[in-house]
C-alpha atoms as a PDB file:
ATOM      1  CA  UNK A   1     155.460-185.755 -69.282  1.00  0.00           C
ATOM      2  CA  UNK A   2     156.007-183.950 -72.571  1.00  0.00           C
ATOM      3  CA  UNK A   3     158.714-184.685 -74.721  1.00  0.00           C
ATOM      4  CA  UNK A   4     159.490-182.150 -77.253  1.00  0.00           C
ATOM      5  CA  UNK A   5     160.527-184.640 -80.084  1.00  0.00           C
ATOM      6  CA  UNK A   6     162.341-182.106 -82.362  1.00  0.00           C
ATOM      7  CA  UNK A   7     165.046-181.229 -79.269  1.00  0.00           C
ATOM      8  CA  UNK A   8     165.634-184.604 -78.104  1.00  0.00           C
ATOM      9  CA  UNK A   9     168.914-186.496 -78.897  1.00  0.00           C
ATOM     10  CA  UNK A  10     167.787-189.977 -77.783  1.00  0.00           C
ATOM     11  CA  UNK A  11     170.882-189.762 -75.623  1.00  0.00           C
ATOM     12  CA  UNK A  12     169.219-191.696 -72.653  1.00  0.00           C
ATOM     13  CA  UNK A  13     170.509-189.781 -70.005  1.00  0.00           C
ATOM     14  CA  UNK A  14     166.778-189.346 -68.119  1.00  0.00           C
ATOM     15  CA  UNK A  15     166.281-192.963 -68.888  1.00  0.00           C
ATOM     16  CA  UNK A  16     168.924-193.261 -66.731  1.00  0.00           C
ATOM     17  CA  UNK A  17     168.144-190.813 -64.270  1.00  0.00           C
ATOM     18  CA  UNK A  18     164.526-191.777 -63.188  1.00  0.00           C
ATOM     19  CA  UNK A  19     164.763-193.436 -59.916  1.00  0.00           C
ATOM     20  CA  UNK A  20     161.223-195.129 -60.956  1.00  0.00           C
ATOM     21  CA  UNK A  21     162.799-196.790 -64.149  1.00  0.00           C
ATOM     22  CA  UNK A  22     159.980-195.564 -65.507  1.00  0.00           C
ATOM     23  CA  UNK A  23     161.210-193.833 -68.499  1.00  0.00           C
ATOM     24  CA  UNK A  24     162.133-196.183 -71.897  1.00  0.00           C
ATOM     25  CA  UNK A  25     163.533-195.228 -75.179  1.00  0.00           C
ATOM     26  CA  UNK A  26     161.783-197.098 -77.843  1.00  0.00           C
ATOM     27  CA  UNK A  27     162.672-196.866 -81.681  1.00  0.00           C
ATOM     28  CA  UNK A  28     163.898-193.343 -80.695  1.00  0.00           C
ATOM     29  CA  UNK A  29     160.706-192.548 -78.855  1.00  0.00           C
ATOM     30  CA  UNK A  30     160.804-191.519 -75.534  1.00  0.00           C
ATOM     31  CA  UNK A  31     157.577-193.778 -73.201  1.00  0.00           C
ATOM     32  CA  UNK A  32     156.702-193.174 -69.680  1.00  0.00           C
ATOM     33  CA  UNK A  33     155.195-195.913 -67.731  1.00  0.00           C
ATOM     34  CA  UNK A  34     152.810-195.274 -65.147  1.00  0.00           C
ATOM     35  CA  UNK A  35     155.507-195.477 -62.102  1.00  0.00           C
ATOM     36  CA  UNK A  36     156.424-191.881 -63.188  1.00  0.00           C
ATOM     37  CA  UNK A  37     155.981-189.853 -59.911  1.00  0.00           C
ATOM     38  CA  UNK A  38     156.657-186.885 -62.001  1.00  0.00           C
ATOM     39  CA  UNK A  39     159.609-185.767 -59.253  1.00  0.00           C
ATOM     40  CA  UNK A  40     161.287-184.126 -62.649  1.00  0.00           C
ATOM     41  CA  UNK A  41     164.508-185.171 -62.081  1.00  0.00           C
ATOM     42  CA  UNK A  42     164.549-186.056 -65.977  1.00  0.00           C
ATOM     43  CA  UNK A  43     163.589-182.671 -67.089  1.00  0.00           C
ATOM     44  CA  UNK A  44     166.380-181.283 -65.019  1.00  0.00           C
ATOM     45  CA  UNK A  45     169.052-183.622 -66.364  1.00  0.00           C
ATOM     46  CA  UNK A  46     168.366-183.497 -70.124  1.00  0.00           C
ATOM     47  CA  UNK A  47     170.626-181.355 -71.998  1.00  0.00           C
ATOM     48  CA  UNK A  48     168.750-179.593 -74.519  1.00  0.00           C
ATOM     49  CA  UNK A  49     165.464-179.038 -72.511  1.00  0.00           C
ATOM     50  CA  UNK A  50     163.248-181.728 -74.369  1.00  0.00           C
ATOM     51  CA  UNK A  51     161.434-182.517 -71.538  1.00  0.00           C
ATOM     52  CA  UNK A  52     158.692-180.761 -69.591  1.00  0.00           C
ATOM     53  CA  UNK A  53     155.881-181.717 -66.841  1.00  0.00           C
ATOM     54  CA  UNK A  54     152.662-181.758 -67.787  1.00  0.00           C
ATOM     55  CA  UNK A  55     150.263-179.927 -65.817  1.00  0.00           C
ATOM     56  CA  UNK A  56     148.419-181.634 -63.477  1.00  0.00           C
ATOM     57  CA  UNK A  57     144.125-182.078 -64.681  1.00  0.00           C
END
């Protein structure tokens, strides 16, 4: 996952959304564990487009 620091407002809402809990806002930093199944559900919900899958290597 890529997190486009400059967009995001910290506002949680994908931590929220990820049916993996695998998303965790820490100090204002935005951490994915390794449960995320990248299903994108986050990058769908967030409000200003922060987030983006990575491609796949």
């Amino acid at each position: 996952m890529i997190v486009d620091q400059s967009k995001c407002l910290h506002c949680g809402g994908c931590v929220g959304s990820c049916p993996q809990n695998a998303i965790f806002l820490n100090d204002c930093v935005l951490e994915f564990s390794n449960k995320c199944n990248r299903c994108g559900r986050c990058v769908k919900l967030c409000p200003v487009a922060a987030l983006r899958l990575e491609a796949k290597s």
